[in-house]
Protein backbone atom coordinates (compact mmCIF):
# COMPACT_ATOMS: atom_id res chain seq x y z
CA UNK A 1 47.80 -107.57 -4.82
CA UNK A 2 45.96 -104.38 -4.56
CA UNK A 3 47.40 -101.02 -6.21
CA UNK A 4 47.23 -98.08 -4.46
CA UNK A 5 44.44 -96.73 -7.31
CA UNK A 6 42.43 -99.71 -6.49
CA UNK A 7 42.60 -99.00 -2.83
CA UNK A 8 41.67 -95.51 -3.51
CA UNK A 9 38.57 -96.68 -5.59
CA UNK A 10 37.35 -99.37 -3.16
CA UNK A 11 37.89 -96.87 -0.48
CA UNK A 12 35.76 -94.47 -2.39
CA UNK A 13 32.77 -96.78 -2.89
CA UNK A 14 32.76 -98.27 0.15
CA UNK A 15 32.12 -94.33 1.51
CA UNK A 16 29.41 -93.81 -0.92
CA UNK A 17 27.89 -96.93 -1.05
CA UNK A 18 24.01 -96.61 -0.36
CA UNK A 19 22.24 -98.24 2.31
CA UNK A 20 20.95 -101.04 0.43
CA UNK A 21 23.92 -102.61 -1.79
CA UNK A 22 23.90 -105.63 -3.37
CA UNK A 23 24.20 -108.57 -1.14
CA UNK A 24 27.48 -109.38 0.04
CA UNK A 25 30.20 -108.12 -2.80
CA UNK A 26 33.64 -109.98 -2.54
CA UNK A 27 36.54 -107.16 -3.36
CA UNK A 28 39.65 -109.27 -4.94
CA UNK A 29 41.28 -108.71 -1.15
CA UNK A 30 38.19 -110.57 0.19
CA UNK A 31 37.08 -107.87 2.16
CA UNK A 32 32.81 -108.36 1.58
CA UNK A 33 30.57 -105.66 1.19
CA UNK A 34 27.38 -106.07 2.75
CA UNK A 35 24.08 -103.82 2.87
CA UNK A 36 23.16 -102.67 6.03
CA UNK A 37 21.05 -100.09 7.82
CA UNK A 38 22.01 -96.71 7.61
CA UNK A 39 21.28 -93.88 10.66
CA UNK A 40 18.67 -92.02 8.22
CA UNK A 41 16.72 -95.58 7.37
CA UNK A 42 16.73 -96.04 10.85
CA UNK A 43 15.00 -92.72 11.79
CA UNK A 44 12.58 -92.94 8.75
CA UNK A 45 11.49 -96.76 10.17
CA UNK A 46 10.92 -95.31 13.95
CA UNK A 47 9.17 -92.24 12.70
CA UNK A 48 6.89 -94.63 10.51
CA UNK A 49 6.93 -97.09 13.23
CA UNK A 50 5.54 -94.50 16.07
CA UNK A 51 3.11 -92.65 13.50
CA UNK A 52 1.58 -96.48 13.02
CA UNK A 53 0.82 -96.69 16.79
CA UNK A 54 -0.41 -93.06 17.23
CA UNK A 55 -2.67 -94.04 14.34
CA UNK A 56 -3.96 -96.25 16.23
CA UNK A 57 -4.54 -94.20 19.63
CA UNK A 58 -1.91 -96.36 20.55
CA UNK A 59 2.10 -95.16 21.99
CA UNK A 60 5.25 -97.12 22.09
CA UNK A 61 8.88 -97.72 22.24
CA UNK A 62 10.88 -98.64 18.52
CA UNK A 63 14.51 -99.82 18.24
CA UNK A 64 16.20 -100.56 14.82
CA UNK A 65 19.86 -102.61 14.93
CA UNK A 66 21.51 -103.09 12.11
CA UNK A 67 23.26 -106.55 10.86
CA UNK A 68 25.62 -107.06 13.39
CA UNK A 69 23.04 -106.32 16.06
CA UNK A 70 24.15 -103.07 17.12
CA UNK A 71 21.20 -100.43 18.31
CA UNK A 72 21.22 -97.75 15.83
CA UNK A 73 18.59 -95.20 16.48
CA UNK A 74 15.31 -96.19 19.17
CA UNK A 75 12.53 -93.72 20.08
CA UNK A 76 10.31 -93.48 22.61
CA UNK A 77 7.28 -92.07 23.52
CA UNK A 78 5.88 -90.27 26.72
CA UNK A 79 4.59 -92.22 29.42
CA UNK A 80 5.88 -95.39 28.16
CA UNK A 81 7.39 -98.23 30.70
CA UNK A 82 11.16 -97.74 30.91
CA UNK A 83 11.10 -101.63 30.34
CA UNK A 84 9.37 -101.54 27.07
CA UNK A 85 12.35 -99.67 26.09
CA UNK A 86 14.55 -102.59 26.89
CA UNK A 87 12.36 -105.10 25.30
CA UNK A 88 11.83 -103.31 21.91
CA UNK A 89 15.80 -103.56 21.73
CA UNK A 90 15.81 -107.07 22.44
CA UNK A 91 12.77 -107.99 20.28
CA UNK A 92 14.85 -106.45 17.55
CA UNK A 93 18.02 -108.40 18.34
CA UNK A 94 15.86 -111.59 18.32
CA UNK A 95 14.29 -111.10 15.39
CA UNK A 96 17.62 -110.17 13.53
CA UNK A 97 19.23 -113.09 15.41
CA UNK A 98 17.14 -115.23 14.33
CA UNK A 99 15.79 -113.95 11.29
CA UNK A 100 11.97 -114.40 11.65
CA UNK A 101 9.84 -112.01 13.64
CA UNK A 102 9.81 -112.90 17.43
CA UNK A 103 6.30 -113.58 17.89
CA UNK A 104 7.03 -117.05 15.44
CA UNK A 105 9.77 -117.47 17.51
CA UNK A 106 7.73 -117.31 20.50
CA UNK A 107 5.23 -119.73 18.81
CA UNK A 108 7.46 -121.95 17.65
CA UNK A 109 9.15 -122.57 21.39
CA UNK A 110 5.81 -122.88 23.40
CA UNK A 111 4.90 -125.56 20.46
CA UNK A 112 8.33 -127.55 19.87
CA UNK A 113 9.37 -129.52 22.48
CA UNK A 114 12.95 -128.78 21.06
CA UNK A 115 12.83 -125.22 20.82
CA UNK A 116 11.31 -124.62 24.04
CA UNK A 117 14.65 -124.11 25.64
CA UNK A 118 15.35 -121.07 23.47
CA UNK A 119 13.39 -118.83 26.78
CA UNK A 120 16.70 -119.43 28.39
CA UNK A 121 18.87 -117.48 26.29
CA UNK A 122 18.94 -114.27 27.93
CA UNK A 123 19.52 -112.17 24.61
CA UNK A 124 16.45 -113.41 23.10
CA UNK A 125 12.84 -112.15 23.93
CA UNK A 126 9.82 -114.25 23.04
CA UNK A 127 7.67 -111.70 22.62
CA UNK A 128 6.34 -110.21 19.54
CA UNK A 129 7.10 -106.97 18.19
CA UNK A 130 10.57 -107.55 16.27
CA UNK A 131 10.64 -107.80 12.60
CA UNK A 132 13.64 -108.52 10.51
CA UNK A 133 14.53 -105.59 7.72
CA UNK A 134 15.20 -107.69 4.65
CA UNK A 135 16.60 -106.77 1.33
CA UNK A 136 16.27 -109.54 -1.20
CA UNK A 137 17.01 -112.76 0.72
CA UNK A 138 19.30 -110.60 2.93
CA UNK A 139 18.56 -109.65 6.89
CA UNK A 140 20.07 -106.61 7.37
CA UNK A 141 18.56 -105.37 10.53
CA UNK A 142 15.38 -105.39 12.60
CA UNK A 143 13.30 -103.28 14.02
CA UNK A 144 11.15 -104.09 18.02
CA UNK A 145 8.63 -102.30 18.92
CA UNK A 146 7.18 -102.83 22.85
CA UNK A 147 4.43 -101.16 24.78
CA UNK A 148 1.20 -100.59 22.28
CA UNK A 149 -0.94 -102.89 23.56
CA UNK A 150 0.37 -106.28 22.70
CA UNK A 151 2.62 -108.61 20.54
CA UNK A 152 -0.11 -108.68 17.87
CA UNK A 153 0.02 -104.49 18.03
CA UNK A 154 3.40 -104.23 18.71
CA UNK A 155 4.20 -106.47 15.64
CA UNK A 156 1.45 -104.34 12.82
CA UNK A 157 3.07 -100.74 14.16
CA UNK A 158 6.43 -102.70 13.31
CA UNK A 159 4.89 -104.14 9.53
CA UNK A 160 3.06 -100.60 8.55
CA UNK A 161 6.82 -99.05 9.06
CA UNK A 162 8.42 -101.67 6.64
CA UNK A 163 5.99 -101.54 3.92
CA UNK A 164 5.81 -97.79 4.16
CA UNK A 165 9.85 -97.06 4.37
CA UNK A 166 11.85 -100.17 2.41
CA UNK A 167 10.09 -99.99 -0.77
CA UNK A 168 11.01 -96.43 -0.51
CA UNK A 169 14.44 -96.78 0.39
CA UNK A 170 15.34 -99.35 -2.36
């Protein structure tokens, strides 16, 4: 049984836990406590994420969802395809789904005979560009990026973010 104190204190952490807790805390009421992506990690990635592309001459569309798959921030540049904007999100969700970057997941259903039914799932999106945000061995997001030039562009802009922001943010 939980005291009211304890309550108090688990209420307490849970509103100042950082972004990046450990992986997936048990309280003695079993409620778990899991790290996840926070709105200001989000904007840091996309802002990385875009200043990757323009880098590169290059512009784009960038989601970031968090855990559960839930868009938390996306950006967008001028001029882009208002699909793009679409697929970064689902690029993300696939990635995060899935928990490998989309453009494996792509290769590994054009080259498996058993995984090359996974095209019909109309939440995933073959394409590269999404990249799962991991802490430790834990997913905790992803980030998509659509609309710089190609999976194999889309997918860097997406890297350069990560290794510039989550070292950072740890």
């Amino acid at each position: 049984m939980i005291t009211t104190a304890r309550r108090s204190l688990l209420a307490l952490a849970l509103c100042v836990a950082p972004a990046f807790a450990a992986p997936a805390l048990t309280t003695d009421s079993g409620v778990a406590q899991r790290a996840d992506v926070s709105l200001a990690l989000a904007n840091q990635l996309l802002d990385a994420t875009l200043a990757a592309c323009h880098a590169d001459g290059r512009t784009a569309v960038a989601a970031v969802v968090d855990r559960g798959g839930n868009l938390v921030a996306l950006q967008r540049d001028d001029n882009i395809g208002p699909h793009n904007t679409v697929a970064a999100q689902r690029k993300a969700f696939t990635s995060l789904s899935t928990k490998t970057t989309s453009r494996e997941l792509s290769n590994i259903a054009r080259n498996n005979p058993e995984s090359e039914n996974l095209n019909t799932l109309d939440e995933l999106l073959l394409l590269g560009g999404g990249v799962p945000l991991k802490v430790g061995d834990q997913v905790i997001g992803a980030i998509g990026v659509a609309g710089a030039g190609g999976a194999a562009i889309d997918e860097g802009c997406a890297l350069q973010a990560i290794d510039s922001v989550l070292p950072k943010a740890l």
